[in-house]
PDB file of N, CA and C in Angstrom:
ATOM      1  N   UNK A   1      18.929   5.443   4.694  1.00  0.00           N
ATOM      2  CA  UNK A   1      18.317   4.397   3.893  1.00  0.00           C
ATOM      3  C   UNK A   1      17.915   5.003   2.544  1.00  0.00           C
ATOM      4  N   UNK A   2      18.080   4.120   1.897  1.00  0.00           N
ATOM      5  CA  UNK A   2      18.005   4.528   0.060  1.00  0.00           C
ATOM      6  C   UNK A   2      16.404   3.629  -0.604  1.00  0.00           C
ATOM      7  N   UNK A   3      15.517   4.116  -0.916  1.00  0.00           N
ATOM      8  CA  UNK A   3      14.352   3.210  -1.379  1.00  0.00           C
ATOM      9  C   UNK A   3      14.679   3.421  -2.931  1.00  0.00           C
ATOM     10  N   UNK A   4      14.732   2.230  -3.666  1.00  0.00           N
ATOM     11  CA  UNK A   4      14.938   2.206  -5.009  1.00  0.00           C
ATOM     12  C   UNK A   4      13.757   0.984  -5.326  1.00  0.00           C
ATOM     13  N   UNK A   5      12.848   1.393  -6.419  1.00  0.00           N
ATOM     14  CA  UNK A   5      11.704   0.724  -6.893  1.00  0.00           C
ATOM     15  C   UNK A   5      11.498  -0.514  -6.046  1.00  0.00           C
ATOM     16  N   UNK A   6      11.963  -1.774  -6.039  1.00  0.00           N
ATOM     17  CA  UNK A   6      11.039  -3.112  -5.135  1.00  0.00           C
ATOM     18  C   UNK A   6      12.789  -3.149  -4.110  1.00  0.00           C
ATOM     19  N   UNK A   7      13.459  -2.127  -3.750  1.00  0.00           N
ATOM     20  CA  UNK A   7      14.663  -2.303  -2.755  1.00  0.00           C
ATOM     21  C   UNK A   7      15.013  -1.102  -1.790  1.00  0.00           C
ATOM     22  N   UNK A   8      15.415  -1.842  -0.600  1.00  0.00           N
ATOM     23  CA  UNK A   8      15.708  -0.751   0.499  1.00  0.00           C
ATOM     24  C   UNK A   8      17.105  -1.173   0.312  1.00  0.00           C
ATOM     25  N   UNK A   9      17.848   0.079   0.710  1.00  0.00           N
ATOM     26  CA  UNK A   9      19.334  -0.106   0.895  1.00  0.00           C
ATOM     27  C   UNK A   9      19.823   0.571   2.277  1.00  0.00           C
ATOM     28  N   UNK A  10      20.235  -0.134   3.225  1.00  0.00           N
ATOM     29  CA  UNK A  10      20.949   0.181   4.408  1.00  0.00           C
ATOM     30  C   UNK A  10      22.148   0.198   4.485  1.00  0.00           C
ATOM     31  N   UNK A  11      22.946   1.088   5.056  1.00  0.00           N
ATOM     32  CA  UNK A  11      24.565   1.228   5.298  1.00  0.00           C
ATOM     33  C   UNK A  11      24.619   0.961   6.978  1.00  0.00           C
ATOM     34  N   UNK A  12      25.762   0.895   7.616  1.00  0.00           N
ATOM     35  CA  UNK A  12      26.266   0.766   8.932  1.00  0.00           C
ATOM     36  C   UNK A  12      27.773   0.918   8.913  1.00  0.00           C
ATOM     37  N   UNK A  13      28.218   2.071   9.322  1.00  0.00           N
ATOM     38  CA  UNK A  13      29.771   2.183   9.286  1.00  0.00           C
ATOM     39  C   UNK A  13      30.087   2.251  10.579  1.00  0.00           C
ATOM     40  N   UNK A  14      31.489   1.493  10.891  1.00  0.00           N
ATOM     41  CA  UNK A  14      31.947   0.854  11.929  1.00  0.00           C
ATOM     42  C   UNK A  14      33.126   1.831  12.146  1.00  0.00           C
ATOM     43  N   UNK A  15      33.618   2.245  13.450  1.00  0.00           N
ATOM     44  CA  UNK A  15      34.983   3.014  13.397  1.00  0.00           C
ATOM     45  C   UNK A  15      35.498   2.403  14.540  1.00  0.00           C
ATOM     46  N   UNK A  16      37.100   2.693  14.929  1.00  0.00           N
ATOM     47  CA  UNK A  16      37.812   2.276  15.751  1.00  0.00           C
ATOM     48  C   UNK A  16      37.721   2.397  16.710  1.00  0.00           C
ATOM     49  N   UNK A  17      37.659   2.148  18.235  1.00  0.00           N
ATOM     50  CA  UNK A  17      37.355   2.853  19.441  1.00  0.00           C
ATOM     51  C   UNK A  17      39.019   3.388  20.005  1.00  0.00           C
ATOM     52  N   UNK A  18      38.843   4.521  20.748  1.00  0.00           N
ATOM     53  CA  UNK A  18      40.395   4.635  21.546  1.00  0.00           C
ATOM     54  C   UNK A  18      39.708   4.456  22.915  1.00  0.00           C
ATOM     55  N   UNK A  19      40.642   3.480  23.630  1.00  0.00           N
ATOM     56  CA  UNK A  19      40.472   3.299  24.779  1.00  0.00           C
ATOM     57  C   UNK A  19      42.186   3.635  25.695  1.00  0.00           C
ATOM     58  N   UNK A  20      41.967   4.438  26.438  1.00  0.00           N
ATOM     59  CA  UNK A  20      43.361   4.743  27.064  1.00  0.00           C
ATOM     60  C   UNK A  20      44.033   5.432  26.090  1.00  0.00           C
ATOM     61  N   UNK A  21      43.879   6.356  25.390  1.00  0.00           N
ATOM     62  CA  UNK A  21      44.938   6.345  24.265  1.00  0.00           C
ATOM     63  C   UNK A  21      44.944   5.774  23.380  1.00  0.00           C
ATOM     64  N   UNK A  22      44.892   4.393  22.860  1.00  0.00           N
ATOM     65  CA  UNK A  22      45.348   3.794  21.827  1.00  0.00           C
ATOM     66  C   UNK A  22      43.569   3.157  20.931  1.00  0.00           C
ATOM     67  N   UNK A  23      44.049   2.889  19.730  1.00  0.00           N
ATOM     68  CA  UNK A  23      42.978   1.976  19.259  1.00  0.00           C
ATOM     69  C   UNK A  23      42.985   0.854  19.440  1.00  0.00           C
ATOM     70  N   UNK A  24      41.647   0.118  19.374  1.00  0.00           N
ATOM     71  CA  UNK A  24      41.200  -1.175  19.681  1.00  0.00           C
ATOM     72  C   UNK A  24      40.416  -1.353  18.725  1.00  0.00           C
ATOM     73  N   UNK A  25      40.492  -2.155  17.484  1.00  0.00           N
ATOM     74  CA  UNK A  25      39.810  -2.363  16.992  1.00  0.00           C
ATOM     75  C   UNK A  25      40.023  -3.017  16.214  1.00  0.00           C
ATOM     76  N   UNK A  26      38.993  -4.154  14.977  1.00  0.00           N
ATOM     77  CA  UNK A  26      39.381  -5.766  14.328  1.00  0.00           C
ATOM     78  C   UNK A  26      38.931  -4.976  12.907  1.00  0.00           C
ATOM     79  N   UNK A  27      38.888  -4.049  12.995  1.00  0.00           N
ATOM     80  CA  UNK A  27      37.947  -3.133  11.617  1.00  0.00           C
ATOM     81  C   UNK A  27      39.010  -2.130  10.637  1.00  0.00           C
ATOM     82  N   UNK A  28      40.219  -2.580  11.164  1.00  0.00           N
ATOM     83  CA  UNK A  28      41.048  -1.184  10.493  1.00  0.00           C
ATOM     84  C   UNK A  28      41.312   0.168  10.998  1.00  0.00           C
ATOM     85  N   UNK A  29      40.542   1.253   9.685  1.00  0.00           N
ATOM     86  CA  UNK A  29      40.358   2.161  10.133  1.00  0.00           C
ATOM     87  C   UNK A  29      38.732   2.612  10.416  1.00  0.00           C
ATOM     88  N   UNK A  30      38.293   1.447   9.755  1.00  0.00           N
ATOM     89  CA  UNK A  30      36.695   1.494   9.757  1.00  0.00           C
ATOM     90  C   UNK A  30      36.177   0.429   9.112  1.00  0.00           C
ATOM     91  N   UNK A  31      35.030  -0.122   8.599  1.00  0.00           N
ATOM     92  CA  UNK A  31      34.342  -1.023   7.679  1.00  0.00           C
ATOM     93  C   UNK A  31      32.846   0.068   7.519  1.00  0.00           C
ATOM     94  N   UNK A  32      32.241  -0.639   6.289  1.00  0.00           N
ATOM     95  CA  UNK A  32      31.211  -0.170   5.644  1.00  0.00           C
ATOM     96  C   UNK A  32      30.511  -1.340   5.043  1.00  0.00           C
ATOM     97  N   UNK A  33      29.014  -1.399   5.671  1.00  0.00           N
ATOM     98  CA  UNK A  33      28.447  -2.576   5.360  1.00  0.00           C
ATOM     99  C   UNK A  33      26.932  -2.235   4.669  1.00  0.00           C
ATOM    100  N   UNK A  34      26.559  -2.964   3.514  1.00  0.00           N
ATOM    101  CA  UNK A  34      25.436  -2.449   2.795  1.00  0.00           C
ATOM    102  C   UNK A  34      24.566  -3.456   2.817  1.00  0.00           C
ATOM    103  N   UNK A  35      23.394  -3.446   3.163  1.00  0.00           N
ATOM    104  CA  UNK A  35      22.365  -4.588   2.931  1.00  0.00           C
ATOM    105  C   UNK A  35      21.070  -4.312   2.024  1.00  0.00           C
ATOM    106  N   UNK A  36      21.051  -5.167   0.549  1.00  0.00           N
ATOM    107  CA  UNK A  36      19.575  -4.646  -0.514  1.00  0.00           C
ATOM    108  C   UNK A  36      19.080  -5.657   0.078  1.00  0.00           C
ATOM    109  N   UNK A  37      17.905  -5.133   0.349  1.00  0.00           N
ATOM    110  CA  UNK A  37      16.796  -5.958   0.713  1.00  0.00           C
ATOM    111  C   UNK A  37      15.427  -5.620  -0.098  1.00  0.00           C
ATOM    112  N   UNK A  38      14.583  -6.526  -0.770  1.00  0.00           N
ATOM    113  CA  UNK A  38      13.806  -5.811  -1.472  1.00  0.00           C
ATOM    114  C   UNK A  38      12.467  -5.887  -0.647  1.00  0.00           C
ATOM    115  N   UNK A  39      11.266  -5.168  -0.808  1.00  0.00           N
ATOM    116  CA  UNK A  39      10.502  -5.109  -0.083  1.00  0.00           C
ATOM    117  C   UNK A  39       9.316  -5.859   0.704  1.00  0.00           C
ATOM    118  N   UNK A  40      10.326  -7.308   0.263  1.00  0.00           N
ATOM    119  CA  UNK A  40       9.462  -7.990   1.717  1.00  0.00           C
ATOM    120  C   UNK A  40      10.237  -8.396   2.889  1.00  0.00           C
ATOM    121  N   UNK A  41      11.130  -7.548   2.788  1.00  0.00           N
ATOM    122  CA  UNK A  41      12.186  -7.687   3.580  1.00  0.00           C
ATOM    123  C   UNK A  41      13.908  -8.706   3.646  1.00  0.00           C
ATOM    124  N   UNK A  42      13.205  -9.544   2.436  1.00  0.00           N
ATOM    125  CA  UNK A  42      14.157 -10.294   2.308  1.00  0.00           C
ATOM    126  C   UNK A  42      15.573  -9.746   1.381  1.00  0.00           C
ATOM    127  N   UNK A  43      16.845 -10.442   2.397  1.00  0.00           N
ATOM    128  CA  UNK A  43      17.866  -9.880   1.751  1.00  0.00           C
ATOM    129  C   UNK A  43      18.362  -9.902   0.962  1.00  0.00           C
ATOM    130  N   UNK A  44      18.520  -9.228  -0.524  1.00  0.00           N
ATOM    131  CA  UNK A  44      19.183  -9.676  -1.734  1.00  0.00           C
ATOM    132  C   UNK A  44      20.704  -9.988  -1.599  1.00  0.00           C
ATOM    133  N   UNK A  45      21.699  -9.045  -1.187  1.00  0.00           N
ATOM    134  CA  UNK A  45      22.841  -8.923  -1.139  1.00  0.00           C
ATOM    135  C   UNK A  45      23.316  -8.004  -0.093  1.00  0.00           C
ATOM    136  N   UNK A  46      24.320  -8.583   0.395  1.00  0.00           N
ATOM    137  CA  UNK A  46      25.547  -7.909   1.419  1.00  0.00           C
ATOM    138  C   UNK A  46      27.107  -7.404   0.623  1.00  0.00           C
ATOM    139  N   UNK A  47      27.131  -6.383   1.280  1.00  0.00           N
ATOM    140  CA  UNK A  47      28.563  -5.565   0.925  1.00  0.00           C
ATOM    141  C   UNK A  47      29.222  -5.358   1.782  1.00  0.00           C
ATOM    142  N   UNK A  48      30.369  -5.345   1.893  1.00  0.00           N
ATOM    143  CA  UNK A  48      31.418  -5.007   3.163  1.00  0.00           C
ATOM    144  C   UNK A  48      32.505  -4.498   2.627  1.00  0.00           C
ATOM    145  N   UNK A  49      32.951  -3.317   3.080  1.00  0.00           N
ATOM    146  CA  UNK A  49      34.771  -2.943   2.916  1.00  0.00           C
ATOM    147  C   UNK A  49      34.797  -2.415   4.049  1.00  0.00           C
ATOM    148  N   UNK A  50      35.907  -3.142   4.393  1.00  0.00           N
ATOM    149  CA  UNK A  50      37.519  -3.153   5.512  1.00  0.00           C
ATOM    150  C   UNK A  50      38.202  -1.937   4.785  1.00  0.00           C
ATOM    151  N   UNK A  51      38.061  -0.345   5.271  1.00  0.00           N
ATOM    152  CA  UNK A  51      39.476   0.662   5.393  1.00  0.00           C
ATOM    153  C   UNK A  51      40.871   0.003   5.766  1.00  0.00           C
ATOM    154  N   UNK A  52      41.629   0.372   4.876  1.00  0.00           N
ATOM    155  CA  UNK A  52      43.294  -0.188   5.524  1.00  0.00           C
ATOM    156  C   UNK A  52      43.652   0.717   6.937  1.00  0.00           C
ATOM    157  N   UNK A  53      44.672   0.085   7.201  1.00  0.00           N
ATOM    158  CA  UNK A  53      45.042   1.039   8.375  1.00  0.00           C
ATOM    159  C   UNK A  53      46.010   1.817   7.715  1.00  0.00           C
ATOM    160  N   UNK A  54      46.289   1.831   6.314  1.00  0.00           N
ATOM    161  CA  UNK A  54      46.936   3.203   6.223  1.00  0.00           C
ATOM    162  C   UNK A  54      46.271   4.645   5.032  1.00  0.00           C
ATOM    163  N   UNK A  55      45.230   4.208   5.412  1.00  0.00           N
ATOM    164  CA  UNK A  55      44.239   4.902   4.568  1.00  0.00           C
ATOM    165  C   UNK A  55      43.292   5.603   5.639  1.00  0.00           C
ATOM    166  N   UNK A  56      42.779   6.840   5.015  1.00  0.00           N
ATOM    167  CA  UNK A  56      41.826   7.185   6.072  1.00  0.00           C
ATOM    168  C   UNK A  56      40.349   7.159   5.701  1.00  0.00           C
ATOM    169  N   UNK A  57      39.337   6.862   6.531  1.00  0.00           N
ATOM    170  CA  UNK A  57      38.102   6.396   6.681  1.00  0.00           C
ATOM    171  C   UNK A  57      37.135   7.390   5.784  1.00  0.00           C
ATOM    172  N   UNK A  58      36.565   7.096   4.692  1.00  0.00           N
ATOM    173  CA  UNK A  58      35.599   7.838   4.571  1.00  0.00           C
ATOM    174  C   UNK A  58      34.105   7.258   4.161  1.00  0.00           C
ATOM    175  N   UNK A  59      32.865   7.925   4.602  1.00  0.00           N
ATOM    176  CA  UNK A  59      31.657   7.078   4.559  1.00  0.00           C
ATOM    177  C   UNK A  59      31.554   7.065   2.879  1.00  0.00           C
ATOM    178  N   UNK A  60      31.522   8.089   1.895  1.00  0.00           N
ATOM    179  CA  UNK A  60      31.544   8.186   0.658  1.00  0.00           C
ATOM    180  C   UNK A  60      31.789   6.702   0.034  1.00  0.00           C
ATOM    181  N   UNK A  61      33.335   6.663   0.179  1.00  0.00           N
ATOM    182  CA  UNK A  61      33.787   5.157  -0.800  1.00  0.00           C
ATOM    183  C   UNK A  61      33.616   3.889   0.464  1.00  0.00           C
ATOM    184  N   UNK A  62      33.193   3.838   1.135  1.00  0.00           N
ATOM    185  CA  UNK A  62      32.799   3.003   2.410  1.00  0.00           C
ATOM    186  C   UNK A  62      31.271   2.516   1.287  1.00  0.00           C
ATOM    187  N   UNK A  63      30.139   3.683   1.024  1.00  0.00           N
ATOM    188  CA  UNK A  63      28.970   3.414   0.638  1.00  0.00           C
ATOM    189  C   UNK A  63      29.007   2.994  -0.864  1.00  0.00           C
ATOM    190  N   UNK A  64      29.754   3.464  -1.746  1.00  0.00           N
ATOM    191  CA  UNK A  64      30.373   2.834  -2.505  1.00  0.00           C
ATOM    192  C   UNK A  64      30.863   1.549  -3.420  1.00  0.00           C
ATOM    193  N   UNK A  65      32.058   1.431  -2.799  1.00  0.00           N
ATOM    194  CA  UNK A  65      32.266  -0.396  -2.663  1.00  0.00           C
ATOM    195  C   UNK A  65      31.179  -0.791  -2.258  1.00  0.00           C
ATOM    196  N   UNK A  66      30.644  -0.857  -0.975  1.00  0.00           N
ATOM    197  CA  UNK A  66      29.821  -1.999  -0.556  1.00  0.00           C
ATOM    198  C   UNK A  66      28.806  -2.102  -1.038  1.00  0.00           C
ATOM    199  N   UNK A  67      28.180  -0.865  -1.708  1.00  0.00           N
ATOM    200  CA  UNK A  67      27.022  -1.213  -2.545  1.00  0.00           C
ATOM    201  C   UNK A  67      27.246  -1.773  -3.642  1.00  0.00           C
ATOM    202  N   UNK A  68      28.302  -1.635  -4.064  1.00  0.00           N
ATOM    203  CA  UNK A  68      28.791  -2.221  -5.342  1.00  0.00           C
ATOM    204  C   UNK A  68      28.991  -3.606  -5.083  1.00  0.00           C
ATOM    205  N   UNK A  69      29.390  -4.283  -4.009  1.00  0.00           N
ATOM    206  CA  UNK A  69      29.421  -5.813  -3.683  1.00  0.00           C
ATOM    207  C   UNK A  69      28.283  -5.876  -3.372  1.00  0.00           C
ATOM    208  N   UNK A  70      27.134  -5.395  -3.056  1.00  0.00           N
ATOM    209  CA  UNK A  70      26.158  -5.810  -2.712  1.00  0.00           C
ATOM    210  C   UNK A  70      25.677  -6.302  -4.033  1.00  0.00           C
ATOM    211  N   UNK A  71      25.342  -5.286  -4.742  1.00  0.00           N
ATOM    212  CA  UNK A  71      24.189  -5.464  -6.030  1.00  0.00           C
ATOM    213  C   UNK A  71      25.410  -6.331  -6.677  1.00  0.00           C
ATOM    214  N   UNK A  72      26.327  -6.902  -7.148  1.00  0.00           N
ATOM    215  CA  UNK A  72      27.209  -7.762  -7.614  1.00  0.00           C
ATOM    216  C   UNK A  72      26.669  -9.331  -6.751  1.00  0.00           C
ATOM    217  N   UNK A  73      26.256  -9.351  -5.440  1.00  0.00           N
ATOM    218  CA  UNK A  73      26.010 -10.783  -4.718  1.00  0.00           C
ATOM    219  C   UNK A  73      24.565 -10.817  -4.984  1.00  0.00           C
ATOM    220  N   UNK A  74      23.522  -9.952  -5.234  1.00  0.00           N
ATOM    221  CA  UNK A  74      22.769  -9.842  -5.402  1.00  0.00           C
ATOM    222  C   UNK A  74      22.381 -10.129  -7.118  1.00  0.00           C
ATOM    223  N   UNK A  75      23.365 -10.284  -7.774  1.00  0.00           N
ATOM    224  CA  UNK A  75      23.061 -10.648  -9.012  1.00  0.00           C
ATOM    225  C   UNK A  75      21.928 -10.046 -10.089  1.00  0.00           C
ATOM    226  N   UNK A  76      21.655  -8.582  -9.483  1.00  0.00           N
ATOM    227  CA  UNK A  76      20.978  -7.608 -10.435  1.00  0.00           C
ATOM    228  C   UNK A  76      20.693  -7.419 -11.645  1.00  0.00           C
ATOM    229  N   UNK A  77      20.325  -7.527 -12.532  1.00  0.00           N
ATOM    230  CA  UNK A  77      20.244  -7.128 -13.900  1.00  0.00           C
ATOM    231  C   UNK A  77      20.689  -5.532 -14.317  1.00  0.00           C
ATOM    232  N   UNK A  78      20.727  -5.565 -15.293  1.00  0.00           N
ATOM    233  CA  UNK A  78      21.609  -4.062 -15.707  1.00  0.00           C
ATOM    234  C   UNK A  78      20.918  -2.892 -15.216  1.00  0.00           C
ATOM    235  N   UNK A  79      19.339  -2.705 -15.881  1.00  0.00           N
ATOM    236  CA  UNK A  79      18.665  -2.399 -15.714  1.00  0.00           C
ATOM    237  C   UNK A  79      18.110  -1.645 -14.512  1.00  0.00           C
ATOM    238  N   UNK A  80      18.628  -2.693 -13.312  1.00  0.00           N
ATOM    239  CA  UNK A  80      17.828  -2.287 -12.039  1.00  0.00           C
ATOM    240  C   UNK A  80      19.259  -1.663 -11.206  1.00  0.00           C
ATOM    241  N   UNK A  81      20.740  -1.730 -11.869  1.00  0.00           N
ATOM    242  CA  UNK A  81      21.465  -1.370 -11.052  1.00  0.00           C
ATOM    243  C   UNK A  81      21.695  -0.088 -11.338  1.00  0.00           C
ATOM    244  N   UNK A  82      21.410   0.028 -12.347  1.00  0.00           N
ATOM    245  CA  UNK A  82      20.963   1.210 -13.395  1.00  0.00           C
ATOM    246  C   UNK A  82      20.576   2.389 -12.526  1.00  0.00           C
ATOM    247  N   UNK A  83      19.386   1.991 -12.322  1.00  0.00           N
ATOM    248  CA  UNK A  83      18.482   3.057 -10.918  1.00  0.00           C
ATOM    249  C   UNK A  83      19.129   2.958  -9.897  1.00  0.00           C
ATOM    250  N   UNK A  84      19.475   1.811  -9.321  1.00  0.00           N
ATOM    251  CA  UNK A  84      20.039   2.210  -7.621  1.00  0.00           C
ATOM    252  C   UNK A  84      20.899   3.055  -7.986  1.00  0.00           C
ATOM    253  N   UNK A  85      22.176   2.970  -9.213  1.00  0.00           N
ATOM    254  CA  UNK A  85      23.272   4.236  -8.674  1.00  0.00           C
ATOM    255  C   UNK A  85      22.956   4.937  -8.880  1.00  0.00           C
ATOM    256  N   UNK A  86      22.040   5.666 -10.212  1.00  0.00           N
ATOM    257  CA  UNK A  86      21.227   6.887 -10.162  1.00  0.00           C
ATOM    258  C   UNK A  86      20.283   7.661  -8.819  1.00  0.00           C
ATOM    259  N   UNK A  87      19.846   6.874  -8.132  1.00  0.00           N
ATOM    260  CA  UNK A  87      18.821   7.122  -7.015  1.00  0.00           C
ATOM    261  C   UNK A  87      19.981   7.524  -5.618  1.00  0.00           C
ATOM    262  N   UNK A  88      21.503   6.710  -5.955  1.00  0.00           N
ATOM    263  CA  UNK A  88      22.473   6.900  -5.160  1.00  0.00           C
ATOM    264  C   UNK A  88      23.025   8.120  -4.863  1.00  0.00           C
ATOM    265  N   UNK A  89      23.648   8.500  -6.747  1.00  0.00           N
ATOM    266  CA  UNK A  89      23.842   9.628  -6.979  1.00  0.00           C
ATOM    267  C   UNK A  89      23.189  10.563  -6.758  1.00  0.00           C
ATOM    268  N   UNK A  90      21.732  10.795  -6.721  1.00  0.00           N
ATOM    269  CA  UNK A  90      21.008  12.140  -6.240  1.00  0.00           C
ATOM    270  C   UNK A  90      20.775  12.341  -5.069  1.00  0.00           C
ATOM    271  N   UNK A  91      21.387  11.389  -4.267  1.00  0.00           N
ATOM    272  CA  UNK A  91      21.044  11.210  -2.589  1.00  0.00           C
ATOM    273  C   UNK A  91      22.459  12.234  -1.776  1.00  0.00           C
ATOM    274  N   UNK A  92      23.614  11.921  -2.774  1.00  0.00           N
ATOM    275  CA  UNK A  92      24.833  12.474  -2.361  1.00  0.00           C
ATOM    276  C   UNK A  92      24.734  13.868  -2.698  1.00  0.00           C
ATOM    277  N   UNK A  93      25.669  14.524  -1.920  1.00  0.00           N
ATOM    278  CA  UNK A  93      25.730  16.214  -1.504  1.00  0.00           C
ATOM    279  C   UNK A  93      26.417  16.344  -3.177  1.00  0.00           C
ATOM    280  N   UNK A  94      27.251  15.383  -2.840  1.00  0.00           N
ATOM    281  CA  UNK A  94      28.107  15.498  -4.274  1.00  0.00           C
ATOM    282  C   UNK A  94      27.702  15.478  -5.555  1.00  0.00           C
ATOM    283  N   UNK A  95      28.644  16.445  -6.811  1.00  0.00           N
ATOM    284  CA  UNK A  95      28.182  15.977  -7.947  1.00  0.00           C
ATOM    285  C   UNK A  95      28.537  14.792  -8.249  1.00  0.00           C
ATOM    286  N   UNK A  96      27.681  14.172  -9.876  1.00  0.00           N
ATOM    287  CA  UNK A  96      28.367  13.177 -10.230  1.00  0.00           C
ATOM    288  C   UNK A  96      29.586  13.206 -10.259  1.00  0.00           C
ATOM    289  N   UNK A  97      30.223  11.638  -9.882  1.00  0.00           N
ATOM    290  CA  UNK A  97      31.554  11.329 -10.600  1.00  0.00           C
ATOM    291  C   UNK A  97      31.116  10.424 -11.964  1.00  0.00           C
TER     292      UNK A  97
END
């Protein structure tokens, strides 16, 4: 979870199951789902990306996109999206891109 000034940000990544051998699954190779909620709990915006099945799964651009559809449904001002990816970026192992 990500706390950015009046917003919580939650992820949930989904992966394929193998059962017997094979996969089973309605998700691809995975999905990645983001929920801003600001702090009275109520939800600003939802994000979702569907991995292709010929791509391979990673949580990185999973957290990504969907935050990026999130704060896009969420209808943010510049300002405040400003900080979430900054607050994003220092959360990751990674340097900036």
């Amino acid at each position: 979870m990500l706390k950015v000034k009046d917003y919580e940000i939650k992820w949930t990544h989904f992966h394929p199951k193998i059962v017997d051998g094979f996969e089973v699954t309605d998700f691809g190779n995975g999905t990645s789902r983001c929920v801003l909620s600001n702090t009275r709990r109520k939800t600003a915006g939802i994000g979702m990306t569907r991995c292709s099945i010929n791509d391979n799964f990673s949580y990185e651009t999973g957290r990504k996109i969907s935050l990026s559809r999130a704060m896009q449904r969420a209808e943010l001002p510049k300002e405040e999206r400003t900080l979430i990816w900054e607050a994003y970026r220092n959360m990751t192992e990674k340097p900036r891109w």
